[in-house]
N, C-alpha and C. Protein backbone atom coordinates (compact mmCIF):
# COMPACT_ATOMS: atom_id res chain seq x y z
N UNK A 1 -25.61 84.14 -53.14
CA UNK A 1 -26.68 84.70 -53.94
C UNK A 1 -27.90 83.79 -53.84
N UNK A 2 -29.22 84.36 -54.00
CA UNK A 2 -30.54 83.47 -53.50
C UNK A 2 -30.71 82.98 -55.16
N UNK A 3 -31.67 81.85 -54.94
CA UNK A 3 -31.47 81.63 -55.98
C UNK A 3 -33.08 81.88 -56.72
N UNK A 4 -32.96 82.02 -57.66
CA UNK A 4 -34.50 82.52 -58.37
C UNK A 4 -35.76 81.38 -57.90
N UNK A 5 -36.81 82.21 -57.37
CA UNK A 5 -37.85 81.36 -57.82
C UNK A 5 -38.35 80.38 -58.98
N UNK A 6 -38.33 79.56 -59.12
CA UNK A 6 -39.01 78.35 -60.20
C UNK A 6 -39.62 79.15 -60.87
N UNK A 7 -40.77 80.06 -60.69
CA UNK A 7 -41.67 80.42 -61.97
C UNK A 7 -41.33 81.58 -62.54
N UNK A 8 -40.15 82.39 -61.67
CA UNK A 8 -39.53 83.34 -62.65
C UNK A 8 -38.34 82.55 -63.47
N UNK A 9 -38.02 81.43 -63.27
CA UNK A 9 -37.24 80.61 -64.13
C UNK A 9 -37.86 80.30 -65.60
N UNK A 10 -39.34 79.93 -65.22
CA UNK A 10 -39.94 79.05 -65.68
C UNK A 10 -40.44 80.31 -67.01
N UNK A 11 -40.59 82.08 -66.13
CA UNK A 11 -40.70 82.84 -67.32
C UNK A 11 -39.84 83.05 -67.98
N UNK A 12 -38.65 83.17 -67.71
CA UNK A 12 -37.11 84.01 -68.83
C UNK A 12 -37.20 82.87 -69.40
N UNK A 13 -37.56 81.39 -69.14
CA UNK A 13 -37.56 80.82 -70.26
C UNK A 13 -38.25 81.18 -71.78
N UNK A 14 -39.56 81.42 -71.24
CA UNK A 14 -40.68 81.19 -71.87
C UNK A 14 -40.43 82.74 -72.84
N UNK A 15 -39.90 83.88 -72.21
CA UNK A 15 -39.48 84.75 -73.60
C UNK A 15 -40.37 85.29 -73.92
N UNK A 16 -41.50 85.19 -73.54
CA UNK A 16 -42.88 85.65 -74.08
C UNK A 16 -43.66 87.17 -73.51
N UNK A 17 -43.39 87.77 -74.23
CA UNK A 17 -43.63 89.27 -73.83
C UNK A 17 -45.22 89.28 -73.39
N UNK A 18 -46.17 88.28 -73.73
CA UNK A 18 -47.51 88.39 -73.60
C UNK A 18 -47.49 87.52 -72.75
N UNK A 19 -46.78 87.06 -71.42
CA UNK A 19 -46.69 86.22 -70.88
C UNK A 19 -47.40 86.57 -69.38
N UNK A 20 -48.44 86.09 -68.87
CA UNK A 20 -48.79 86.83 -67.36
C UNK A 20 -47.70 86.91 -66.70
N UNK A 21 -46.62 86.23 -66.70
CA UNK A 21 -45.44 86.31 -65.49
C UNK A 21 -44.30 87.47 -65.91
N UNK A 22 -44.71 87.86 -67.23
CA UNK A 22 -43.30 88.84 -67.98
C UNK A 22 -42.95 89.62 -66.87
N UNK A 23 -43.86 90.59 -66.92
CA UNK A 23 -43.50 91.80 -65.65
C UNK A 23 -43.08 91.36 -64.49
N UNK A 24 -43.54 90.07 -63.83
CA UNK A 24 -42.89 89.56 -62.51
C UNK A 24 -41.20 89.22 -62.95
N UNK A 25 -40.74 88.86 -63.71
CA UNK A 25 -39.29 88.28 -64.23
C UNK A 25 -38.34 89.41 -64.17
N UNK A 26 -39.01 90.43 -64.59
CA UNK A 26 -37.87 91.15 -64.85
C UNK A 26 -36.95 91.92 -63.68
N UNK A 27 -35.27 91.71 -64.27
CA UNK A 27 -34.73 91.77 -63.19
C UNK A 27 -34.37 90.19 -62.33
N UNK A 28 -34.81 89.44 -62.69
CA UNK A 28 -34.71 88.08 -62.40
C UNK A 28 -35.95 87.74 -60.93
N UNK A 29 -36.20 88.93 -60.38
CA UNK A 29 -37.02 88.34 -59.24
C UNK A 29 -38.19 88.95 -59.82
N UNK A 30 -38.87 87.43 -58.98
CA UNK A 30 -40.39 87.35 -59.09
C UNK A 30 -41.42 88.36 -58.05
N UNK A 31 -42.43 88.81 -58.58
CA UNK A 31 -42.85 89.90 -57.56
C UNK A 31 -43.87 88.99 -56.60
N UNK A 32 -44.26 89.39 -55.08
CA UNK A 32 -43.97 88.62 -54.21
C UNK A 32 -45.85 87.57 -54.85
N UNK A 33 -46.69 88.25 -55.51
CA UNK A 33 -47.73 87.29 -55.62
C UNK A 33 -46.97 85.92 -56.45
N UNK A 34 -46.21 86.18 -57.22
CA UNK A 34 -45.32 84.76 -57.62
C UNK A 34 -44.95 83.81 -56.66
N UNK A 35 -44.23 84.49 -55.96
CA UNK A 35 -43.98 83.50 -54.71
C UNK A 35 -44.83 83.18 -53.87
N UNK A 36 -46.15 83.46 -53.33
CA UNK A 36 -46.97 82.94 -52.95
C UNK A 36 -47.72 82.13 -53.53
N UNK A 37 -48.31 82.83 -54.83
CA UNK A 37 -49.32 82.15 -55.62
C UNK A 37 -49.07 82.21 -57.40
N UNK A 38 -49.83 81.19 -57.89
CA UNK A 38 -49.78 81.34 -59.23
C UNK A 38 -50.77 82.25 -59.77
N UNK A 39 -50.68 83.24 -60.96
CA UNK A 39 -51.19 84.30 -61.09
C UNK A 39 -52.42 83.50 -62.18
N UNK A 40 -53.46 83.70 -61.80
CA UNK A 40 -54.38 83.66 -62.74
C UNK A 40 -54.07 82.92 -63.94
N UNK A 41 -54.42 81.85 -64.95
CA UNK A 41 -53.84 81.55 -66.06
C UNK A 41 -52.64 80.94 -66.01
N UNK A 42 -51.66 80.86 -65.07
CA UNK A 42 -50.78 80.66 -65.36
C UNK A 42 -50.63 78.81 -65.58
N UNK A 43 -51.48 78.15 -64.61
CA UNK A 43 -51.50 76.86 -64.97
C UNK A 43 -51.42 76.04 -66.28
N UNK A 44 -52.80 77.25 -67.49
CA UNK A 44 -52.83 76.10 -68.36
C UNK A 44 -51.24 76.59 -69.58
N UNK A 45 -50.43 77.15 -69.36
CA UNK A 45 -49.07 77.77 -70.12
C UNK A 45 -48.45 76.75 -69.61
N UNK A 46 -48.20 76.04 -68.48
CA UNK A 46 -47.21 75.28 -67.44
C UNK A 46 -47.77 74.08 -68.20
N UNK A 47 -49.08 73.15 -68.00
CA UNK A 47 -49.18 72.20 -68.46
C UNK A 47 -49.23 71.84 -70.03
N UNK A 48 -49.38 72.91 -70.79
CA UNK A 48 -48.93 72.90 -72.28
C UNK A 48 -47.59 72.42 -72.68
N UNK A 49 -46.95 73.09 -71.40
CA UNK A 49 -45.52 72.86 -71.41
C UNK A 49 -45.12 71.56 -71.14
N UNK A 50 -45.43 71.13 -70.65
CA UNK A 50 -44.82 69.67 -69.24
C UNK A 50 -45.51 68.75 -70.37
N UNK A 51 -46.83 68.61 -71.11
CA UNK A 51 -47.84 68.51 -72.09
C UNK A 51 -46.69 67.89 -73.23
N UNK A 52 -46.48 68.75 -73.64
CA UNK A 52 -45.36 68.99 -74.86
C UNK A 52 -44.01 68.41 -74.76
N UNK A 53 -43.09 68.37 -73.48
CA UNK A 53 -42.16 67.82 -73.24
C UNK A 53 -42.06 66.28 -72.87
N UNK A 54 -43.35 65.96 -72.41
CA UNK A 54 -44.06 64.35 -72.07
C UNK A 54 -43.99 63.80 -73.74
N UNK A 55 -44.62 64.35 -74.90
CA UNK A 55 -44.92 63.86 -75.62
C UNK A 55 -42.98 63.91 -76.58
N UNK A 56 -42.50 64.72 -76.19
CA UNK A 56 -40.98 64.80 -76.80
C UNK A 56 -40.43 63.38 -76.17
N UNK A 57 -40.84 63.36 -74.94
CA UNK A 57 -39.95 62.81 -74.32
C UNK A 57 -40.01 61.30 -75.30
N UNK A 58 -41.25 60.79 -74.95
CA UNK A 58 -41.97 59.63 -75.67
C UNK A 58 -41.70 59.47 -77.40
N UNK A 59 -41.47 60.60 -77.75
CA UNK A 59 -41.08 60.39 -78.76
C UNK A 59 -39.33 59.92 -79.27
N UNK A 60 -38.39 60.58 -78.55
CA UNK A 60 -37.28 60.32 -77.91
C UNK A 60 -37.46 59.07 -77.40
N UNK A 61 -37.80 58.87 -76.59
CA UNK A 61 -38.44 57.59 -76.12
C UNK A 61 -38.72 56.13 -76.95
N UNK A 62 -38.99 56.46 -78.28
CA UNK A 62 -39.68 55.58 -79.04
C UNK A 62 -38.11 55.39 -80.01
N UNK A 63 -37.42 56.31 -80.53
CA UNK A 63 -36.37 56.17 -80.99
C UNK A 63 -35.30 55.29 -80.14
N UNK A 64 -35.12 55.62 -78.49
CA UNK A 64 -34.30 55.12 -78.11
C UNK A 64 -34.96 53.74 -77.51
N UNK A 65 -36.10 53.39 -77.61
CA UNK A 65 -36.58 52.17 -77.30
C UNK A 65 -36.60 51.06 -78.52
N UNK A 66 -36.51 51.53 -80.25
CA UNK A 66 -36.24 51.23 -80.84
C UNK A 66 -34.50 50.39 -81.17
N UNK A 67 -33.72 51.30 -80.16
CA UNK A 67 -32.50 50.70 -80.30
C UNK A 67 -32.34 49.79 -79.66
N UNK A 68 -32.95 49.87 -78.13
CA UNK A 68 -32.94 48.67 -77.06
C UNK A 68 -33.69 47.15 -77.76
N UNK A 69 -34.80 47.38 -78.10
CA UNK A 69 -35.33 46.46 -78.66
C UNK A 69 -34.55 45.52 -79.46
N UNK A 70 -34.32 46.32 -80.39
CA UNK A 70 -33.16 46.10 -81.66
C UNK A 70 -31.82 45.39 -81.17
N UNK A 71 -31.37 45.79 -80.02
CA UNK A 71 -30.36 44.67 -79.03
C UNK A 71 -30.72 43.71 -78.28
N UNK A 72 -31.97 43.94 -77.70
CA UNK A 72 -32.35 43.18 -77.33
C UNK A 72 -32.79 41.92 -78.24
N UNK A 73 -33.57 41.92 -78.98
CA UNK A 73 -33.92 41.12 -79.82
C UNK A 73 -32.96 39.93 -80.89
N UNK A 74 -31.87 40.89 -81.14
CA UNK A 74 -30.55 40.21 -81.38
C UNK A 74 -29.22 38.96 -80.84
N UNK A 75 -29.66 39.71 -79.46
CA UNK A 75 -29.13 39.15 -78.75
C UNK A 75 -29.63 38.11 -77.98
N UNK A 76 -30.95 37.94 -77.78
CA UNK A 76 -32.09 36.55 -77.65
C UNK A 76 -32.09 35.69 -78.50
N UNK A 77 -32.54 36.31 -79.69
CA UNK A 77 -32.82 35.17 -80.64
C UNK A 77 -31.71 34.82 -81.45
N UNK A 78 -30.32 35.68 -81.47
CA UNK A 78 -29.46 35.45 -82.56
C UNK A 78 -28.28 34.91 -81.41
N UNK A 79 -27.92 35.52 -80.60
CA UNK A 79 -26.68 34.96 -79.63
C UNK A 79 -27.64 34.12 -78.77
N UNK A 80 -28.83 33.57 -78.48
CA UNK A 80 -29.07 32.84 -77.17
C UNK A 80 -29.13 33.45 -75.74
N UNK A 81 -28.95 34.83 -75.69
CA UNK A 81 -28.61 34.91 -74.12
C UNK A 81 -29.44 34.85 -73.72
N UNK A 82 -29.13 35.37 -71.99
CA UNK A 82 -30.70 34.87 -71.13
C UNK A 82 -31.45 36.45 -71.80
N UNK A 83 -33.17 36.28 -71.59
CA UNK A 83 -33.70 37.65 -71.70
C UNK A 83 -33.16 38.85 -70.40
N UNK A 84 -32.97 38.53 -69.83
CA UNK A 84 -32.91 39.55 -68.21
C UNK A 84 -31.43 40.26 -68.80
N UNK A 85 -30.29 39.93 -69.10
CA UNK A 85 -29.03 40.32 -69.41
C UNK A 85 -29.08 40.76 -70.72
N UNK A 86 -29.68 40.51 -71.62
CA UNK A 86 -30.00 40.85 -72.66
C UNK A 86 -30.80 42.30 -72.97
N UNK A 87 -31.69 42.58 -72.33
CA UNK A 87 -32.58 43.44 -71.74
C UNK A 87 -31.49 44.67 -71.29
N UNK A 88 -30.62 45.00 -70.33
CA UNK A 88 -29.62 45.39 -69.57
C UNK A 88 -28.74 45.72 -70.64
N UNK A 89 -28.24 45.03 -71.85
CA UNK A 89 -27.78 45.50 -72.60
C UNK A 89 -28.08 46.67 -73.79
N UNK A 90 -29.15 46.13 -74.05
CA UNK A 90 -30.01 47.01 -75.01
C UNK A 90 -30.45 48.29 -74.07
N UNK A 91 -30.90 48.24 -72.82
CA UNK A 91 -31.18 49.25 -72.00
C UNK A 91 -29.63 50.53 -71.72
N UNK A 92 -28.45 49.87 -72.29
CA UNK A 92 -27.61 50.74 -72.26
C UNK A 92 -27.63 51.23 -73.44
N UNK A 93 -27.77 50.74 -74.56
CA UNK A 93 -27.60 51.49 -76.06
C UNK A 93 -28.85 52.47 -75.61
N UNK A 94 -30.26 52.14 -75.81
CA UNK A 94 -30.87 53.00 -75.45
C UNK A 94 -30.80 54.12 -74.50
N UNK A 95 -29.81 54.26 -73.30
CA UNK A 95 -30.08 54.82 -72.56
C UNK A 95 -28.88 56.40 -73.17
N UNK A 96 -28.10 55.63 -74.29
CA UNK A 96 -27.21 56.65 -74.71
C UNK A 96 -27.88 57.52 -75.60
N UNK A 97 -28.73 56.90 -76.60
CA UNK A 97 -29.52 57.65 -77.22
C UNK A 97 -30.47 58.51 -76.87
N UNK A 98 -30.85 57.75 -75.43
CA UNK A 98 -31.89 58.86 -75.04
C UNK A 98 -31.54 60.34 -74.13
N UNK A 99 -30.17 60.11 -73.78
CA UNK A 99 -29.42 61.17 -73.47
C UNK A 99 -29.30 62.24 -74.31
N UNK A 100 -28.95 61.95 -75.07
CA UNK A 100 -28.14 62.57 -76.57
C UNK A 100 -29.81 63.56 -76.92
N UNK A 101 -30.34 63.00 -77.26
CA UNK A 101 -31.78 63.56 -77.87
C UNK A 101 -32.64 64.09 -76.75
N UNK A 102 -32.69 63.45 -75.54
CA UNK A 102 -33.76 64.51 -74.77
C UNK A 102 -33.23 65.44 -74.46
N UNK A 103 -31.47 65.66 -74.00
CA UNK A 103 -31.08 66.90 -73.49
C UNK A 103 -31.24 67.81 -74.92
N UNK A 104 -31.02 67.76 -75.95
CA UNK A 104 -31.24 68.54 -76.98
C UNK A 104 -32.36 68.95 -77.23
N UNK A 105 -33.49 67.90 -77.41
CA UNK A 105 -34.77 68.34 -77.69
C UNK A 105 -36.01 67.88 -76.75
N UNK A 106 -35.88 67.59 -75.84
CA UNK A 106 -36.94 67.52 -75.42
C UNK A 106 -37.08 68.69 -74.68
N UNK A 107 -35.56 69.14 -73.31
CA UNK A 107 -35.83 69.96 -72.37
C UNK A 107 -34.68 70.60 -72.84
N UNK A 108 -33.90 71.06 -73.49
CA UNK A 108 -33.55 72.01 -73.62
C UNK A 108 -32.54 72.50 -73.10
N UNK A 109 -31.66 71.67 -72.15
CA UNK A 109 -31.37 71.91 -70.64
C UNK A 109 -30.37 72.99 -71.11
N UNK A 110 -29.93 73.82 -70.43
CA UNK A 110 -28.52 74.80 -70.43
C UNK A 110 -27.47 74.42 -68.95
N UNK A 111 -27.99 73.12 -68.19
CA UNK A 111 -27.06 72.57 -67.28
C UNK A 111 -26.13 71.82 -68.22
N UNK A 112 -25.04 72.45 -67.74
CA UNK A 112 -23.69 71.89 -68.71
C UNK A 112 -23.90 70.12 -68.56
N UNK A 113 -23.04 69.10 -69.43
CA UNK A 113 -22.68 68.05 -69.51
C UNK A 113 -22.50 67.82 -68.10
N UNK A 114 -21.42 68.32 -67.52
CA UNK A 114 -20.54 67.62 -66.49
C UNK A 114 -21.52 67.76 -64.58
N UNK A 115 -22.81 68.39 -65.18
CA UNK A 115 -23.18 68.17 -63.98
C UNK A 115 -24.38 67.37 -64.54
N UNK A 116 -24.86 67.47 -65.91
CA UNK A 116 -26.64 66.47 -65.93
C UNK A 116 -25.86 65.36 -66.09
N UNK A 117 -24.97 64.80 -66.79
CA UNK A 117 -24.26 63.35 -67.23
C UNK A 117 -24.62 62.49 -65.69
N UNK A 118 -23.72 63.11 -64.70
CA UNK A 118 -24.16 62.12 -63.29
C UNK A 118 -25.83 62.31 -63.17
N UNK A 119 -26.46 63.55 -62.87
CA UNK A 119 -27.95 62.81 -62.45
C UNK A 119 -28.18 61.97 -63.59
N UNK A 120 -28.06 62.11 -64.66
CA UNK A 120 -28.25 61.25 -65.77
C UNK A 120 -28.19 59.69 -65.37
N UNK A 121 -26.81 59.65 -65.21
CA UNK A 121 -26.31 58.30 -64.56
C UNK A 121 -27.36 57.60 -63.35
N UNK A 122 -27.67 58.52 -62.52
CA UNK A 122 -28.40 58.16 -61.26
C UNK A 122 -29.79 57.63 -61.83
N UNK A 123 -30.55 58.39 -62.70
CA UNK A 123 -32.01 58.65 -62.98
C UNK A 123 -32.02 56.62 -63.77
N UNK A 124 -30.64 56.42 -64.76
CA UNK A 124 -30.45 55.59 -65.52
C UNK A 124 -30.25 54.49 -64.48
N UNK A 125 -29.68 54.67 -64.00
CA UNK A 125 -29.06 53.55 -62.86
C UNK A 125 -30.60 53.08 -62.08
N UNK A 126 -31.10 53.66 -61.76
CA UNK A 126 -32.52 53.26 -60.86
C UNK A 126 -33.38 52.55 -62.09
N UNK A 127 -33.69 53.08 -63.11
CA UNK A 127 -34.27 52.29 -64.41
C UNK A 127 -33.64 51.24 -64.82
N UNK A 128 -32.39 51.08 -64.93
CA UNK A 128 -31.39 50.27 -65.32
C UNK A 128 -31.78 48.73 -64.08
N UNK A 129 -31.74 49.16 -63.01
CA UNK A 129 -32.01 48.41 -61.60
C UNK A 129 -33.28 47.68 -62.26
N UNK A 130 -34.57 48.74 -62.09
CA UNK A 130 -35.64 48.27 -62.21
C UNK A 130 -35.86 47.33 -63.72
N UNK A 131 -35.19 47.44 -64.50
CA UNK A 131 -35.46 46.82 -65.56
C UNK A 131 -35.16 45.42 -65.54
N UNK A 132 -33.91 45.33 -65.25
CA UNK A 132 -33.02 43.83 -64.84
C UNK A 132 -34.12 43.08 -63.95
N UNK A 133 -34.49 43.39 -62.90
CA UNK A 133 -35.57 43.08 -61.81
C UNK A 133 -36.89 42.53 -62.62
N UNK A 134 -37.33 43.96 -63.24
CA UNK A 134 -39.08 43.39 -63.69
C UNK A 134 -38.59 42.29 -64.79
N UNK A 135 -37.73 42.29 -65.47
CA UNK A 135 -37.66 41.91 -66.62
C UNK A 135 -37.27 40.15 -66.11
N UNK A 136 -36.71 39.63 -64.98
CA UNK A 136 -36.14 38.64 -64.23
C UNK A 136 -37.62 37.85 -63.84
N UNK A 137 -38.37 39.04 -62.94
CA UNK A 137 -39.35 38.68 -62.62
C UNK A 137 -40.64 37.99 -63.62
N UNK A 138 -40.53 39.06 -64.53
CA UNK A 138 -42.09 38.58 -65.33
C UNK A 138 -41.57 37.54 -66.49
N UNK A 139 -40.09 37.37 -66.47
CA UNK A 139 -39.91 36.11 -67.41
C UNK A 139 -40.02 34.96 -66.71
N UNK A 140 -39.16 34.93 -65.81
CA UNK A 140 -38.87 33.67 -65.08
C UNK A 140 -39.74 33.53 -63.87
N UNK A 141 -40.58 33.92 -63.36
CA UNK A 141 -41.45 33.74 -62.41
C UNK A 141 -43.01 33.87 -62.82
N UNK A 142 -43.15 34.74 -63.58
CA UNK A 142 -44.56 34.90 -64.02
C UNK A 142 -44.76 34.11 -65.31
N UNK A 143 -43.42 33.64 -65.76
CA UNK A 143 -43.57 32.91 -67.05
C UNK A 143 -43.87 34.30 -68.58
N UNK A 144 -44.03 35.00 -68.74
CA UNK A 144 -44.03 35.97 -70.00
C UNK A 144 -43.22 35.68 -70.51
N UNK A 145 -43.49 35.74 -72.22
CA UNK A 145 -42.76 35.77 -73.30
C UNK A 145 -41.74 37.13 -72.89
N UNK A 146 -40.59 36.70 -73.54
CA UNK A 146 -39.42 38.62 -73.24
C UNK A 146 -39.88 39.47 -73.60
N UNK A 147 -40.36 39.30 -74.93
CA UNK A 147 -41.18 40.58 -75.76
C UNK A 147 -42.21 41.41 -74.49
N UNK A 148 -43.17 40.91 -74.13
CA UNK A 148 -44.40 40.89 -73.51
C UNK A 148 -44.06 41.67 -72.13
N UNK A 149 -42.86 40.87 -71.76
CA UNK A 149 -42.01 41.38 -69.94
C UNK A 149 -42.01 42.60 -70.80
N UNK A 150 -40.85 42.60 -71.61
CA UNK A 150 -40.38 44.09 -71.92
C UNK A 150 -41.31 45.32 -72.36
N UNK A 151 -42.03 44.89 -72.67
CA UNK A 151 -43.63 45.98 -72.84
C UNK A 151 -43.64 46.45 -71.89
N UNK A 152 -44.19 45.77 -70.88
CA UNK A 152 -44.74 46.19 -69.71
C UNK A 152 -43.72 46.51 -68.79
N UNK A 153 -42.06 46.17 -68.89
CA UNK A 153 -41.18 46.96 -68.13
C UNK A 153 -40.95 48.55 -68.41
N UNK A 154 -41.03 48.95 -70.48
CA UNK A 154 -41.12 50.09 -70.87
C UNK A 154 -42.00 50.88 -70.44
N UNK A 155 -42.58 50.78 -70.00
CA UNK A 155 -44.30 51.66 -69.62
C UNK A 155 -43.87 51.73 -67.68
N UNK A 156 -43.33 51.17 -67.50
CA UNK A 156 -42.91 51.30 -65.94
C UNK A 156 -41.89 52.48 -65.69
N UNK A 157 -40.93 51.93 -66.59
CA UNK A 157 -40.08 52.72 -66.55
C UNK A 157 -39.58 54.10 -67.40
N UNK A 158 -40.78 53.65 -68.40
CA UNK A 158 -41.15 55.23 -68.66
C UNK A 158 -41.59 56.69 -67.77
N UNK A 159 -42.49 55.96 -66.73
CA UNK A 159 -42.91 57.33 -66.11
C UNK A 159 -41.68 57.63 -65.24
N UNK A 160 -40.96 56.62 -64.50
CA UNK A 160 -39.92 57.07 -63.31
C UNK A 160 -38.85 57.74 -64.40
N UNK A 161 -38.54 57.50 -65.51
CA UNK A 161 -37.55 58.29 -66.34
C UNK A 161 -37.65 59.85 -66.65
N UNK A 162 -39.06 59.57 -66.78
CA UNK A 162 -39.59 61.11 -67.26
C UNK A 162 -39.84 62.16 -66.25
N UNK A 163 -40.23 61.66 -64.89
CA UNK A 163 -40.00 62.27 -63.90
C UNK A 163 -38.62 62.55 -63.50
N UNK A 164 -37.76 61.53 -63.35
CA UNK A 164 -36.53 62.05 -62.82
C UNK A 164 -35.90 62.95 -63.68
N UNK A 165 -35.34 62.56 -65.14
CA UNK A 165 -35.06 63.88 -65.71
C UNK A 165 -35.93 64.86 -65.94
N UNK A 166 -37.20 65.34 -65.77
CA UNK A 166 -37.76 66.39 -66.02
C UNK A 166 -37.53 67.60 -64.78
N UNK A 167 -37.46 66.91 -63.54
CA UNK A 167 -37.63 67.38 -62.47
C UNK A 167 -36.37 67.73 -61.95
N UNK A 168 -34.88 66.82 -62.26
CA UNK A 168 -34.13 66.90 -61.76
C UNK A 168 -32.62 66.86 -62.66
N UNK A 169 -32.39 65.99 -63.65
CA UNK A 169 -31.36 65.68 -64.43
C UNK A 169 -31.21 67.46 -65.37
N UNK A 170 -32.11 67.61 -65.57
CA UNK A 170 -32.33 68.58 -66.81
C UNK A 170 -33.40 69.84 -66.43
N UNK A 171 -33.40 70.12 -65.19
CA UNK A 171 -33.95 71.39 -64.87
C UNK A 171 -32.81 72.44 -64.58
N UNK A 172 -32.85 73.25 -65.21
CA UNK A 172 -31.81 74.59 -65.02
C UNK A 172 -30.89 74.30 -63.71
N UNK A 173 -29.76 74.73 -63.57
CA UNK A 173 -29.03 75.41 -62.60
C UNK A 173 -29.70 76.98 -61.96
N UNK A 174 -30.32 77.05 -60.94
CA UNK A 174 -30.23 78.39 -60.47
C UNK A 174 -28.75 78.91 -59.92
């Protein structure tokens, strides 16, 4: 079976009877100006969207960066560890929370557990990488306070997060 075009996906989501794409959806296929082109209008509905899910995400984001911190910080100043391993730890509490809450509310996903959990894993694992790294780097080589590394690792690894699950962890199954 072929699998649906993206923007007739992108309409049965959207549910919206006043929607320029309604009439292309129905039936599940898109009529062929869909597949060539975007119909008039349809851009600023898409970036409202992507708009809206950026700012979920970040908000999600802020909760589960709250927990990392919160381990992190504990575990520096109260156990001694190094910042870089410390960092890696808290980046796993966070990374559970932020599972839990973006698949619910940010995107919505209807891809079961057992197939977003691995991209999940993957999207985490490359952030997870990059964090240990910047966080190694801007302490111990550039000299930064942990706090300060970890700022500026969150904001790095914010955008590659939000891209990978938006695009890939948590976009529908066709």
């Amino acid at each position: 079976m072929a699998r649906p075009h993206r923007w007739a996906i992108y309409c049965r989501k959207a549910g919206n009877p006043a929607s320029p794409l309604e009439e292309n959806c129905r039936g599940g296929k898109p009529a062929a100006a869909v597949d060539s082109a975007l119909p008039t209008g349809y851009a600023g509905p898409m970036l409202k969207r992507l708009a809206r899910q950026f700012a979920a995400f970040a908000g999600v984001g802020a909760v589960a960066t709250a927990a990392h911190y919160a381990v992190l910080a504990l575990l520096v100043e109260a156990a001694s560890l190094r910042a870089s391993l410390a960092a890696l730890i808290g980046f796993t509490v966070g990374g559970v929370v932020s599972y839990v809450l973006n698949r619910r509310f940010t995107f919505d996903s209807a891809r079961s557990h057992a197939a977003a959990v691995p991209r999940f894993a993957v999207v985490a694992g490359v952030a997870f990488v990059l964090t240990g790294l910047l966080m190694e780097v801007l302490t111990t080589r550039a000299g930064l306070h942990w706090l300060v590394a970890q700022v500026i690792t969150t904001g790095i690894v914010l955008v590659w997060t939000f891209l990978g699950n938006r695009f890939w962890t948590f976009r529908d199954a066709a």
